[in-house]
C-alpha atoms as a PDB file:
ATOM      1  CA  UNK A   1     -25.677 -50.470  -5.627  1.00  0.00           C
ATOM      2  CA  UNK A   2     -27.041 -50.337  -8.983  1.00  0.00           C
ATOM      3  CA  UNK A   3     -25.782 -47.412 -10.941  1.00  0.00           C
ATOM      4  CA  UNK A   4     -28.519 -45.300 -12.190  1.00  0.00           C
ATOM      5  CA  UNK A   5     -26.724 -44.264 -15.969  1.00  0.00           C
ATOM      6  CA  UNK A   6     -25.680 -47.581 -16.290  1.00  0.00           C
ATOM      7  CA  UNK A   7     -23.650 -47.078 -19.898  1.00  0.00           C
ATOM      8  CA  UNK A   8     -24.979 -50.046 -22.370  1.00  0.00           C
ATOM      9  CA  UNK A   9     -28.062 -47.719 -22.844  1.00  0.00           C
ATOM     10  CA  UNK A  10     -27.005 -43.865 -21.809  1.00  0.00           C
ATOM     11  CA  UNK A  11     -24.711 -43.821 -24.112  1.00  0.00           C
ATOM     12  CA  UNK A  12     -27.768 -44.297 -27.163  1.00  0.00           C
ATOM     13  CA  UNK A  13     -29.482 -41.045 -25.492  1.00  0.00           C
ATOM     14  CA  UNK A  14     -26.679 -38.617 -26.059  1.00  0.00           C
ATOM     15  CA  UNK A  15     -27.561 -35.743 -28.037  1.00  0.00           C
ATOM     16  CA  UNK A  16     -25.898 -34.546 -30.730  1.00  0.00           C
ATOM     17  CA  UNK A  17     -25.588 -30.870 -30.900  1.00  0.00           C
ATOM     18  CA  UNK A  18     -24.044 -28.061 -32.869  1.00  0.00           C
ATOM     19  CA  UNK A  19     -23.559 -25.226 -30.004  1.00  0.00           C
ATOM     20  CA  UNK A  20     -22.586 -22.174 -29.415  1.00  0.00           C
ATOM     21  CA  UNK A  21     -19.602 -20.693 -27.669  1.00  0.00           C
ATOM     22  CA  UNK A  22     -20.503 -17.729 -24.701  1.00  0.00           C
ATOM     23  CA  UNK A  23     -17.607 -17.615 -23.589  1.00  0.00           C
ATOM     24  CA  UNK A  24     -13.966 -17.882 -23.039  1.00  0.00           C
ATOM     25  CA  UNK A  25     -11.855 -17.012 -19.436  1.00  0.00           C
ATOM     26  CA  UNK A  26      -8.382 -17.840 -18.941  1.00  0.00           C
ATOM     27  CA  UNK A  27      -8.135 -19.438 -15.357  1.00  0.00           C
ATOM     28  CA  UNK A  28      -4.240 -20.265 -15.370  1.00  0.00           C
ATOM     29  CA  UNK A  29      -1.150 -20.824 -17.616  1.00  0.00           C
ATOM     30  CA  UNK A  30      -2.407 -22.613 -20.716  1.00  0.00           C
ATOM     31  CA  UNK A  31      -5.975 -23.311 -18.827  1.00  0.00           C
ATOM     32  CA  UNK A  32      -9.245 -21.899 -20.188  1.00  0.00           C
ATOM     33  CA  UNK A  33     -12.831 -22.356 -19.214  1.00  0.00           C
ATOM     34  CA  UNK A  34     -15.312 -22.226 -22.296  1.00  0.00           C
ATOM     35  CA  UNK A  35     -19.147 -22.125 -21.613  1.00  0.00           C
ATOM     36  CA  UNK A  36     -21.053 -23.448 -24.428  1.00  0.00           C
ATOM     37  CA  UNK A  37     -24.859 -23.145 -24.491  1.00  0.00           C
ATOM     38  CA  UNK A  38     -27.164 -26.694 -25.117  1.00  0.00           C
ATOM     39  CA  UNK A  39     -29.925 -27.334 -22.728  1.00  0.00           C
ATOM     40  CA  UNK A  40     -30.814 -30.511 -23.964  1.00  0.00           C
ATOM     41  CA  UNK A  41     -27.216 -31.649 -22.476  1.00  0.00           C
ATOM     42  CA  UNK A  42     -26.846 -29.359 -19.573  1.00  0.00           C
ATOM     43  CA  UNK A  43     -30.640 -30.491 -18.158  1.00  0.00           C
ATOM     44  CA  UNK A  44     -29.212 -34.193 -17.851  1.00  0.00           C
ATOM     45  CA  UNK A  45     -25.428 -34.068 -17.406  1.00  0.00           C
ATOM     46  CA  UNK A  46     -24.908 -35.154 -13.655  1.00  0.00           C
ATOM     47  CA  UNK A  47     -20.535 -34.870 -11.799  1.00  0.00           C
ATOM     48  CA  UNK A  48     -18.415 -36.884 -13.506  1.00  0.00           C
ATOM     49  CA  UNK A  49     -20.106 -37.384 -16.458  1.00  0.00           C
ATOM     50  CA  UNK A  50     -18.375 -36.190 -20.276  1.00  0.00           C
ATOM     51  CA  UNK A  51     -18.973 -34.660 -23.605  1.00  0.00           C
ATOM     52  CA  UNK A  52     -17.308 -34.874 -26.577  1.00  0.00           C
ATOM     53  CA  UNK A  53     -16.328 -31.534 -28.223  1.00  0.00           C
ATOM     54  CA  UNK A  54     -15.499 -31.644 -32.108  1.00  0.00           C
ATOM     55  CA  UNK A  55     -14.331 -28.406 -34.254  1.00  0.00           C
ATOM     56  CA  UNK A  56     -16.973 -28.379 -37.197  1.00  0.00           C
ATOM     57  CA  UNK A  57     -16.098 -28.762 -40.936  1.00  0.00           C
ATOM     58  CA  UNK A  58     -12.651 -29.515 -39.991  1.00  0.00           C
ATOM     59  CA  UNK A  59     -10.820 -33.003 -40.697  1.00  0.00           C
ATOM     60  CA  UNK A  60      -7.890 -31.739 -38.964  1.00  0.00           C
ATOM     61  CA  UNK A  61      -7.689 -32.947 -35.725  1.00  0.00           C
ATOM     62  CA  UNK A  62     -10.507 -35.325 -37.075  1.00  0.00           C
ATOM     63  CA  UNK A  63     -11.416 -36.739 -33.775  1.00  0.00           C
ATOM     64  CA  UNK A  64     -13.505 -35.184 -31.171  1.00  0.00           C
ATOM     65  CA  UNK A  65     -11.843 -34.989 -26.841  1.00  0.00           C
ATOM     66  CA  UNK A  66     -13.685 -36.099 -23.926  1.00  0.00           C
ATOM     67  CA  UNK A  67     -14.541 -33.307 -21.222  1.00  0.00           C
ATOM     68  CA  UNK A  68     -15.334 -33.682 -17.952  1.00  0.00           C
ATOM     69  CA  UNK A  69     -18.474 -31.826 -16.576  1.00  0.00           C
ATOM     70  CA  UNK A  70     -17.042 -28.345 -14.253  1.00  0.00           C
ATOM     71  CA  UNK A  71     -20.531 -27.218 -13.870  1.00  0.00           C
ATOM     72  CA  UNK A  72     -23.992 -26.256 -15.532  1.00  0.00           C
ATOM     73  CA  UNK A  73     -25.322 -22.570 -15.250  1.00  0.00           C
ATOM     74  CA  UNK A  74     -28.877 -21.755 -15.528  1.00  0.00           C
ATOM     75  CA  UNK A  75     -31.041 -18.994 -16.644  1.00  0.00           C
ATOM     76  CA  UNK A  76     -33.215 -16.610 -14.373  1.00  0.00           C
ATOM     77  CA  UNK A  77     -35.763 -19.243 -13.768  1.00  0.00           C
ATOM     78  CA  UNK A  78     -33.620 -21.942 -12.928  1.00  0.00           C
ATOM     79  CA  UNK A  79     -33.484 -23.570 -16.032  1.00  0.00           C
ATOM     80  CA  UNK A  80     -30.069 -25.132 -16.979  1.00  0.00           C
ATOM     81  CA  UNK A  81     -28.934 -23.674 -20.375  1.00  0.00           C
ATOM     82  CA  UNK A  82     -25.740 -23.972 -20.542  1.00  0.00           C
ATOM     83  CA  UNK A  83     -22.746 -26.349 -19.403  1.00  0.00           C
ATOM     84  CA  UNK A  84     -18.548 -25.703 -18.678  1.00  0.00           C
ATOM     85  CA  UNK A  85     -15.858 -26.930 -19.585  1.00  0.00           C
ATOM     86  CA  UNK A  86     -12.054 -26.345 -18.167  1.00  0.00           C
ATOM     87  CA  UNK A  87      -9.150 -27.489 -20.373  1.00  0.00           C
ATOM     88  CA  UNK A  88      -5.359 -27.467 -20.614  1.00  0.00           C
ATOM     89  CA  UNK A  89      -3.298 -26.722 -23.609  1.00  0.00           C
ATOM     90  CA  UNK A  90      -1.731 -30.447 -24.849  1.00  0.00           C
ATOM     91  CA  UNK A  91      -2.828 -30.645 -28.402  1.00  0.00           C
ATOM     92  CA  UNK A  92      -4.098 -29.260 -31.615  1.00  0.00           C
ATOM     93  CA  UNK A  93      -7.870 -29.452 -30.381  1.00  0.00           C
ATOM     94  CA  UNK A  94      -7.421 -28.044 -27.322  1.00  0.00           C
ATOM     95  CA  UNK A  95      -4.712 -25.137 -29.037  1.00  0.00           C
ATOM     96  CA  UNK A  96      -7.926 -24.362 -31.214  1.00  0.00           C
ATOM     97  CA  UNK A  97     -10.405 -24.097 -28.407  1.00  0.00           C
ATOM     98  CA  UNK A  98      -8.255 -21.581 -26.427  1.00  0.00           C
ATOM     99  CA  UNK A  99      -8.222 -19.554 -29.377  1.00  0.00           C
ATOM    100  CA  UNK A 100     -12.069 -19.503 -30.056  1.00  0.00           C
ATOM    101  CA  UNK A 101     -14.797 -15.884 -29.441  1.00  0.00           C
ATOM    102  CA  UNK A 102     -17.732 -15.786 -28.193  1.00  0.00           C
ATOM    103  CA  UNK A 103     -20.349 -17.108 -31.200  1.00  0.00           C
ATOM    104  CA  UNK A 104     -17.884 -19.736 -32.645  1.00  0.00           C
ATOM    105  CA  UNK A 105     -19.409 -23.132 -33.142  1.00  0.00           C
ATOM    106  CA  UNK A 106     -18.759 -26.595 -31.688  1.00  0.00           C
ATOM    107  CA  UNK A 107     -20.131 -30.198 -32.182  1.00  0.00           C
ATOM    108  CA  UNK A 108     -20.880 -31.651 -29.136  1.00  0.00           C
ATOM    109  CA  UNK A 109     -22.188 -35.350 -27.791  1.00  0.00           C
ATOM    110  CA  UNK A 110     -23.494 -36.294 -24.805  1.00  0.00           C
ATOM    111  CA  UNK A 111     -24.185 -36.841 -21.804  1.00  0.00           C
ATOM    112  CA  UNK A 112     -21.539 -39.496 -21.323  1.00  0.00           C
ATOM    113  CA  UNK A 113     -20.312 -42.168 -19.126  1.00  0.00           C
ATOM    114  CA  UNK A 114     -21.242 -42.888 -15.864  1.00  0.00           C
ATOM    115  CA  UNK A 115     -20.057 -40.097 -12.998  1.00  0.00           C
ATOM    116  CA  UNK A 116     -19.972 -40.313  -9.132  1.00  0.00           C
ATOM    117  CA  UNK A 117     -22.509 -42.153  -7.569  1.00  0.00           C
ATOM    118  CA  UNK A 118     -24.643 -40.090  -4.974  1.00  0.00           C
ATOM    119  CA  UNK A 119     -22.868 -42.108  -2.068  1.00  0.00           C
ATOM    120  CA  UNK A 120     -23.292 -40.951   1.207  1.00  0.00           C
ATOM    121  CA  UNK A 121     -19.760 -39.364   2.680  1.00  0.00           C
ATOM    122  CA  UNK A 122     -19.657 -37.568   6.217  1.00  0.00           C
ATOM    123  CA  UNK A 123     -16.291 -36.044   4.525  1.00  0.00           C
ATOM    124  CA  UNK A 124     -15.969 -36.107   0.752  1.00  0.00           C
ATOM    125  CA  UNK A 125     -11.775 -35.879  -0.329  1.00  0.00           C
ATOM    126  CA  UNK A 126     -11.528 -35.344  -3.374  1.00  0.00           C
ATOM    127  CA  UNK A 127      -7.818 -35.140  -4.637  1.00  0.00           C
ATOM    128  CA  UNK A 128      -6.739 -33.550  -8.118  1.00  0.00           C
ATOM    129  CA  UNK A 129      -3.669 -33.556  -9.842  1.00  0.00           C
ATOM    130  CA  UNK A 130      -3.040 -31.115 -12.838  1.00  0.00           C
ATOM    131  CA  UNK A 131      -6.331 -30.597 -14.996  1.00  0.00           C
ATOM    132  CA  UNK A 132      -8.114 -33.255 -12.129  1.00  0.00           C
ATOM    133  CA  UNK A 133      -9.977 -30.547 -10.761  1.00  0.00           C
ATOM    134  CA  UNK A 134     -12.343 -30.134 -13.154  1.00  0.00           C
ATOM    135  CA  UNK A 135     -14.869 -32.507 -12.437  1.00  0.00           C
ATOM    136  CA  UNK A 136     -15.111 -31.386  -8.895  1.00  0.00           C
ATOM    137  CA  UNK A 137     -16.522 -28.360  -8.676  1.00  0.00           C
ATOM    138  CA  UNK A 138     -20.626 -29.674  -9.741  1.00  0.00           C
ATOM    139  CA  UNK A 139     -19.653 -33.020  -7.308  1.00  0.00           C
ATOM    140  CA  UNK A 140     -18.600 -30.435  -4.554  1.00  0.00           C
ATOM    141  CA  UNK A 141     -21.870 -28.530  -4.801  1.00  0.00           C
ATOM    142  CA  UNK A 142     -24.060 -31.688  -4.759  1.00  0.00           C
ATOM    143  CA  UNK A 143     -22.578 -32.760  -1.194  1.00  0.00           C
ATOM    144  CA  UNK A 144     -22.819 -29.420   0.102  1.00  0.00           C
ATOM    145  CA  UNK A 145     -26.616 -29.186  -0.760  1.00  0.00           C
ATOM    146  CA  UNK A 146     -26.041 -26.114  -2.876  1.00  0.00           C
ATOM    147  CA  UNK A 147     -27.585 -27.590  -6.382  1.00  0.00           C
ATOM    148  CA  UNK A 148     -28.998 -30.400  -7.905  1.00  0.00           C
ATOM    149  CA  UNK A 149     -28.170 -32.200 -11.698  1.00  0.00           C
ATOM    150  CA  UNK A 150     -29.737 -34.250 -13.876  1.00  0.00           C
ATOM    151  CA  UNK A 151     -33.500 -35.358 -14.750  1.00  0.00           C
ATOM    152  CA  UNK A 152     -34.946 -36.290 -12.471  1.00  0.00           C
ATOM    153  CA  UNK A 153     -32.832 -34.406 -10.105  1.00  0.00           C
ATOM    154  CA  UNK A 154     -30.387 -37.055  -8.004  1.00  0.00           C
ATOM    155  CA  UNK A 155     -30.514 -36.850  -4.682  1.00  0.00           C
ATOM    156  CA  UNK A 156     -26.977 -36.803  -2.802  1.00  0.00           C
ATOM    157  CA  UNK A 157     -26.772 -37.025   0.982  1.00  0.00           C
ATOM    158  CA  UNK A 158     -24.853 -33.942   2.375  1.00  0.00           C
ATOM    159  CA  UNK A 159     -21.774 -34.442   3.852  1.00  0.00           C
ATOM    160  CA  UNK A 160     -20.197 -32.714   6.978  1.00  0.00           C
ATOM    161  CA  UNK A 161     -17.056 -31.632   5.586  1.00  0.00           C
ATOM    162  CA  UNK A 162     -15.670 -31.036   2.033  1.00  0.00           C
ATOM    163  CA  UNK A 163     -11.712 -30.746   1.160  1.00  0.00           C
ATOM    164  CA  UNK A 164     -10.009 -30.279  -1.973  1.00  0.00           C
ATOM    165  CA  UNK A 165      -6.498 -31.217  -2.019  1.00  0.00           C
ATOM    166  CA  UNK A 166      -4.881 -30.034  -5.248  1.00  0.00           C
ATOM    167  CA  UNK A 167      -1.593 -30.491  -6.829  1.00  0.00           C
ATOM    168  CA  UNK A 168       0.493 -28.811  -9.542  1.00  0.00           C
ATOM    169  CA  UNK A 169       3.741 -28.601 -10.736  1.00  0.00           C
ATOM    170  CA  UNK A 170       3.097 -24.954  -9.771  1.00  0.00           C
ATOM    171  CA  UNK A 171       1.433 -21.988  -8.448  1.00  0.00           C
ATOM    172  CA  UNK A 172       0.940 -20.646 -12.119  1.00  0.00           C
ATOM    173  CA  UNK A 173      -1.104 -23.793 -13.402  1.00  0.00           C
ATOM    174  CA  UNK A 174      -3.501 -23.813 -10.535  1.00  0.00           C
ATOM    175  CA  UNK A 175      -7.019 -23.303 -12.120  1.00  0.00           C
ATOM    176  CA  UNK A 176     -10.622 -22.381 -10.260  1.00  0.00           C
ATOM    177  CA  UNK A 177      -9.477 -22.550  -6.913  1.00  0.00           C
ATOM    178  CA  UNK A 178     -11.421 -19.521  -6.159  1.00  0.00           C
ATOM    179  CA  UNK A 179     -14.456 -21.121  -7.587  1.00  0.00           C
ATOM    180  CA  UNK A 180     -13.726 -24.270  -4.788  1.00  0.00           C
ATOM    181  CA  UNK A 181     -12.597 -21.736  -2.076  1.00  0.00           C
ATOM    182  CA  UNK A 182     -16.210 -19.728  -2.876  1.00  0.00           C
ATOM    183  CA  UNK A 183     -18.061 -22.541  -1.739  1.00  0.00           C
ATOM    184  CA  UNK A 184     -16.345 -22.853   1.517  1.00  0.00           C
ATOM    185  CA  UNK A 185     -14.264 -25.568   1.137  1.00  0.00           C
ATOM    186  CA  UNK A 186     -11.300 -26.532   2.416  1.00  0.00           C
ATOM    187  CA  UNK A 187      -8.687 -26.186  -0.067  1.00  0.00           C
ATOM    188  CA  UNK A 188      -4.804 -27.435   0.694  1.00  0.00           C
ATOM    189  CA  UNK A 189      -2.836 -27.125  -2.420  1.00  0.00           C
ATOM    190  CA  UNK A 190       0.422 -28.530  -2.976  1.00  0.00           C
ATOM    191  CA  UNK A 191       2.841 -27.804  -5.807  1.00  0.00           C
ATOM    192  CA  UNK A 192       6.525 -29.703  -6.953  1.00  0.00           C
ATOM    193  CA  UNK A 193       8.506 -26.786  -6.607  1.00  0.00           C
ATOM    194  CA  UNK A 194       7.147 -25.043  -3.397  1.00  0.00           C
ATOM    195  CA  UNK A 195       5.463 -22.082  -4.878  1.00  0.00           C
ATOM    196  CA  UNK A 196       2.203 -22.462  -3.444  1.00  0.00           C
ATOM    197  CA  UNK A 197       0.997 -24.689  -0.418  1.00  0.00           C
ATOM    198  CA  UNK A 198       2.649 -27.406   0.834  1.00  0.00           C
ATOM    199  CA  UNK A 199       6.244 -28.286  -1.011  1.00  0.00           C
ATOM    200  CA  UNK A 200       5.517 -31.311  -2.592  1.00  0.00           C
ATOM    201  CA  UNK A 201       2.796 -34.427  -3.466  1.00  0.00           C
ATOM    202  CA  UNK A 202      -0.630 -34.077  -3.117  1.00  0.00           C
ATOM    203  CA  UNK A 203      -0.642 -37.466  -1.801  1.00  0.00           C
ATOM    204  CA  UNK A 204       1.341 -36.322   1.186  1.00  0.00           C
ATOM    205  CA  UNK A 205      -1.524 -33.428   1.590  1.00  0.00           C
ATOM    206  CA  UNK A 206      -4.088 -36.454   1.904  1.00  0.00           C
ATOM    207  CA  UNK A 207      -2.055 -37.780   4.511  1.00  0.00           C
ATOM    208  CA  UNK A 208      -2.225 -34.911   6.815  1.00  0.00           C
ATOM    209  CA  UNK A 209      -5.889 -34.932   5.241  1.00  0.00           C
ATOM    210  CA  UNK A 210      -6.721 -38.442   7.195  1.00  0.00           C
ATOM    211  CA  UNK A 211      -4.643 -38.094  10.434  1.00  0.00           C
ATOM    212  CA  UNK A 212      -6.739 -35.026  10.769  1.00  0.00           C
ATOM    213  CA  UNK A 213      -9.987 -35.831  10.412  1.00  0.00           C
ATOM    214  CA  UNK A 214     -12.592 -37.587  12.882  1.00  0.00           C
ATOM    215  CA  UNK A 215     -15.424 -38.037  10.194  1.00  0.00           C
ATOM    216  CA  UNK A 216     -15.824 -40.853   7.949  1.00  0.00           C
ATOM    217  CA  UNK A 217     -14.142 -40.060   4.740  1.00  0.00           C
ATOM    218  CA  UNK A 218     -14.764 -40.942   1.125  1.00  0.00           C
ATOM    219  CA  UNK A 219     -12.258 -40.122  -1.753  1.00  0.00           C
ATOM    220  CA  UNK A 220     -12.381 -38.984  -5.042  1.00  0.00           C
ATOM    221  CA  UNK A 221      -9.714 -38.787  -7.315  1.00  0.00           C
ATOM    222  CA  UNK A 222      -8.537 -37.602 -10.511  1.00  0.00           C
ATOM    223  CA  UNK A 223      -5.282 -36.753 -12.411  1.00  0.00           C
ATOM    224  CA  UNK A 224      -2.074 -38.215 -13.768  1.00  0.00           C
ATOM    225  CA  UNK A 225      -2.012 -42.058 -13.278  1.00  0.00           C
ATOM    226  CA  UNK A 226       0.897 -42.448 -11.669  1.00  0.00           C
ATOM    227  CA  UNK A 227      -0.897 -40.310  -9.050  1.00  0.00           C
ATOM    228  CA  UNK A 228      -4.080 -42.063  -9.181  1.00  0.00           C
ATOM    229  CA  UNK A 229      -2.694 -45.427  -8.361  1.00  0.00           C
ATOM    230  CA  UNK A 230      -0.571 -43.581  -5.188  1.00  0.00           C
ATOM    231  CA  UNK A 231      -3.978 -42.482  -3.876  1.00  0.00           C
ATOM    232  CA  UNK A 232      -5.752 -45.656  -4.345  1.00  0.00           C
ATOM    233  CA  UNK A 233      -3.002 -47.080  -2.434  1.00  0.00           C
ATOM    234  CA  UNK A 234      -3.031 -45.181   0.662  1.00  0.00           C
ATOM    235  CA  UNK A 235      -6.505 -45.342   0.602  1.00  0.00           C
ATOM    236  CA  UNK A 236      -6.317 -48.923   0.534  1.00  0.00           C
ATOM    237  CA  UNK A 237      -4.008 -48.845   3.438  1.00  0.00           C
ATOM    238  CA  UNK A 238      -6.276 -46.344   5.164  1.00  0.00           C
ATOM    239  CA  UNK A 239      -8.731 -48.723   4.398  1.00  0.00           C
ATOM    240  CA  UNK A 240     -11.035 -45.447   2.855  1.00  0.00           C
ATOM    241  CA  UNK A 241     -13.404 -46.162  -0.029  1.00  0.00           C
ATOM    242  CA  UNK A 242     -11.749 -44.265  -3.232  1.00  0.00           C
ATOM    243  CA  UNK A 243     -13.019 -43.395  -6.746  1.00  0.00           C
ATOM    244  CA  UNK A 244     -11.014 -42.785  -9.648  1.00  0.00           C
ATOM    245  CA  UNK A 245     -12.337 -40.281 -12.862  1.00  0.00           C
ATOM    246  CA  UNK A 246      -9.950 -41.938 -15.592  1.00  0.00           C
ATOM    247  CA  UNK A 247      -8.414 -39.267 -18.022  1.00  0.00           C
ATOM    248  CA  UNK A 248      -7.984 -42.198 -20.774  1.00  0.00           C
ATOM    249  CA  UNK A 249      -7.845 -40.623 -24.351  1.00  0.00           C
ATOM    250  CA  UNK A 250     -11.160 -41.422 -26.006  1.00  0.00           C
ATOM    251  CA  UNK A 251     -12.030 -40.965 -29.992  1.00  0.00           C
ATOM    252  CA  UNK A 252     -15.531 -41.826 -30.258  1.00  0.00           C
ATOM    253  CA  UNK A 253     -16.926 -41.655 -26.317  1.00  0.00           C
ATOM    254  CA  UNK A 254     -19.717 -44.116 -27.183  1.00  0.00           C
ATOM    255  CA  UNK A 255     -17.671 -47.414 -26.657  1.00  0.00           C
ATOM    256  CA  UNK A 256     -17.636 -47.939 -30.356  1.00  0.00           C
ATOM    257  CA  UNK A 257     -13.912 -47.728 -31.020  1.00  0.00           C
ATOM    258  CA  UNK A 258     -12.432 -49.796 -28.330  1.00  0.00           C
ATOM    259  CA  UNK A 259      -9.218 -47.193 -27.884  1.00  0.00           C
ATOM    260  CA  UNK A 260     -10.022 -46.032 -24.054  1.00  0.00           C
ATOM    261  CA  UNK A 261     -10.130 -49.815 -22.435  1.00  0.00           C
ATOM    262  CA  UNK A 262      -8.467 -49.964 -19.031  1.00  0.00           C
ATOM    263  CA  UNK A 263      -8.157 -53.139 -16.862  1.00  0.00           C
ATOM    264  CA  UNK A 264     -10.893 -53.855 -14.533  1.00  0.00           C
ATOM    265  CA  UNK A 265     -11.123 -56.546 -11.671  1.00  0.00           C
ATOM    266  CA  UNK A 266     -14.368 -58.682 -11.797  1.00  0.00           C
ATOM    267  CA  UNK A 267     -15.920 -60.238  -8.279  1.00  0.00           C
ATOM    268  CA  UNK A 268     -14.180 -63.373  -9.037  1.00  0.00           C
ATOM    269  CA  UNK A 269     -10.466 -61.424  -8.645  1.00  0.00           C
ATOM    270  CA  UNK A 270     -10.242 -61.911 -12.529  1.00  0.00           C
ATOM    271  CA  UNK A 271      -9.800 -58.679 -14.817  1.00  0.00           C
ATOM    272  CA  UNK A 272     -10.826 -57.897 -18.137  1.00  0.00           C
ATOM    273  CA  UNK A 273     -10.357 -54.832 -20.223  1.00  0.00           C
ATOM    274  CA  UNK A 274     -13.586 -52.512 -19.857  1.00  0.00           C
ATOM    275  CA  UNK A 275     -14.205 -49.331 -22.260  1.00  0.00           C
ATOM    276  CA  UNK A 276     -13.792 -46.178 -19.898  1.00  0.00           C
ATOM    277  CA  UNK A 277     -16.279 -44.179 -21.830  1.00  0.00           C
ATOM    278  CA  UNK A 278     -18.817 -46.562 -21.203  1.00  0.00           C
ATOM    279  CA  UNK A 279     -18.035 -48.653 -18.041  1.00  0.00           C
ATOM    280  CA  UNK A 280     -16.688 -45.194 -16.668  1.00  0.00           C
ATOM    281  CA  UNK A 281     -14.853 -42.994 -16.840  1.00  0.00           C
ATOM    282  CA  UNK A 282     -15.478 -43.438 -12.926  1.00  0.00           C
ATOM    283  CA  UNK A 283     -14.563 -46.348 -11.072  1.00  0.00           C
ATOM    284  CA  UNK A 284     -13.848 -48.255  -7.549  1.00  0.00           C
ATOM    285  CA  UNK A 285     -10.357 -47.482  -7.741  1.00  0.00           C
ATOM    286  CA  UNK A 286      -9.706 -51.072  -5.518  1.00  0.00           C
ATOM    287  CA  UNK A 287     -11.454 -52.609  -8.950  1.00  0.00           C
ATOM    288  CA  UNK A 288      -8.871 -51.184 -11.407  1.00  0.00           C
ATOM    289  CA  UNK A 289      -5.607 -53.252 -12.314  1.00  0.00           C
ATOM    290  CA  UNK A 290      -2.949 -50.349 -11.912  1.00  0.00           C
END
């Protein structure tokens, strides 16, 4: 299949933007949710997909972070106007964002890479590991048939079944699963120490995931690459198709800079390094040289 936002031209039709902030919710320890209003992005953006988010007039952090897509609101008649964002507390950018109001500014660019491709799925898995949620939620509503993204709208086929299986350290850091569990979803959390859910991986949740289900599963994945490459294994042995939303650190997001490449197997079995901003940040996860 040909993907529709293939990247050697989407990434020349990003917009540019300086926004505004709406608003600011804390959803867990050191996790905040900022909605920032730009139609011109929010009418295109599609799951998966990123922007770039830059504080203005500032040269310190100089570089702008890559965020993943959580979802796009609209306005009374439908109209998207404005797009979400859910981060975790690592850095100096992100430190700053969680302590912006409502009416502070932000440079933003995009859309960006090339999301989730409107595959058909009888059960869509999609397993996150710390912040990996995030661009779930707007993939989750797609396969339910609640909503539509992008322009033209993409068409995704609905699946039967939806499950999120989500993994923390611990009960404290788990963000929006009342957003997933709102949908009707079926949400199996797992955390390391035992304070939510199952005791444990999230891997181990997918495995009671496939010996329980009759339907024809597809996987999506994203979170810590350690974890990443221990779902794209079972799936492999499971013999499930899997896609992986990369969390590589990005500076420019328009494949200029060469700092996000990750190692990508070609039809031949060869691999070459491919720029996740552009050539992702979603892949085949059996095409990706762990």
């Amino acid at each position: 299949m040909n993907n529709p936002l293939h990247a050697p031209y989407y990434a020349d039709r990003c917009e540019v933007q300086s926004v505004t902030v709406t608003q600011r919710t804390l959803l867990a320890r050191d996790t905040y949710l900022i909605r920032i209003e730009c139609p011109e992005i929010a009418a295109r953006i599609t799951p998966g997909q990123f922007v770039m988010v830059r504080l203005p007039n500032c040269c310190e952090p100089l570089l702008g972070r890559a965020f993943a897509l959580y979802d796009v609101k609209c306005d009374g008649g439908g109209h998207a106007i404005s797009i979400e964002l859910v981060f975790f507390i690592v850095g100096k950018i992100t430190a700053r964002l969680a302590e912006l109001t409502r009416g502070a500014r932000l440079e933003v660019w995009g859309p960006l890479g090339n999301g989730f491709l409107p595959r058909r799925a009888d059960h869509l898995v999609m397993v996150a590991g710390g912040i990996g949620q995030t661009p779930f939620l707007a993939l989750a509503k797609e396969y339910l048939g609640l909503r539509t993204y992008g322009t033209p709208p993409r068409h995704v086929p609905k699946a039967e079944l939806v499950t999120l299986c989500y993994g923390t350290r611990s009960a404290d850091l788990l963000a929006g699963v009342e957003d997933f569990r709102a949908l009707d979803i079926d949400v199996r959390i797992a955390t390391d120490d035992g304070s939510r859910g199952h005791h444990g991986l999230v891997t181990e949740v997918l495995t009671d995931v496939f010996a329980s289900t009759q339907l024809a599963a597809h996987v999506v994945c994203c979170g810590p690459e350690p974890m990443m490459k221990a779902v794209a294994t079972l799936c492999a042995d499971q013999r499930v198709p899997c896609e992986v939303s990369l969390e590589t650190p990005m500076a420019c997001g328009l494949g200029i800079c060469f700092s996000c490449v990750t190692r990508i197997r070609d039809e031949r079995g060869q691999w070459d390094y491919e720029r996740t901003c552009v050539a992702g940040p979603v892949f085949d996860a059996a095409k990706i040289v762990w």
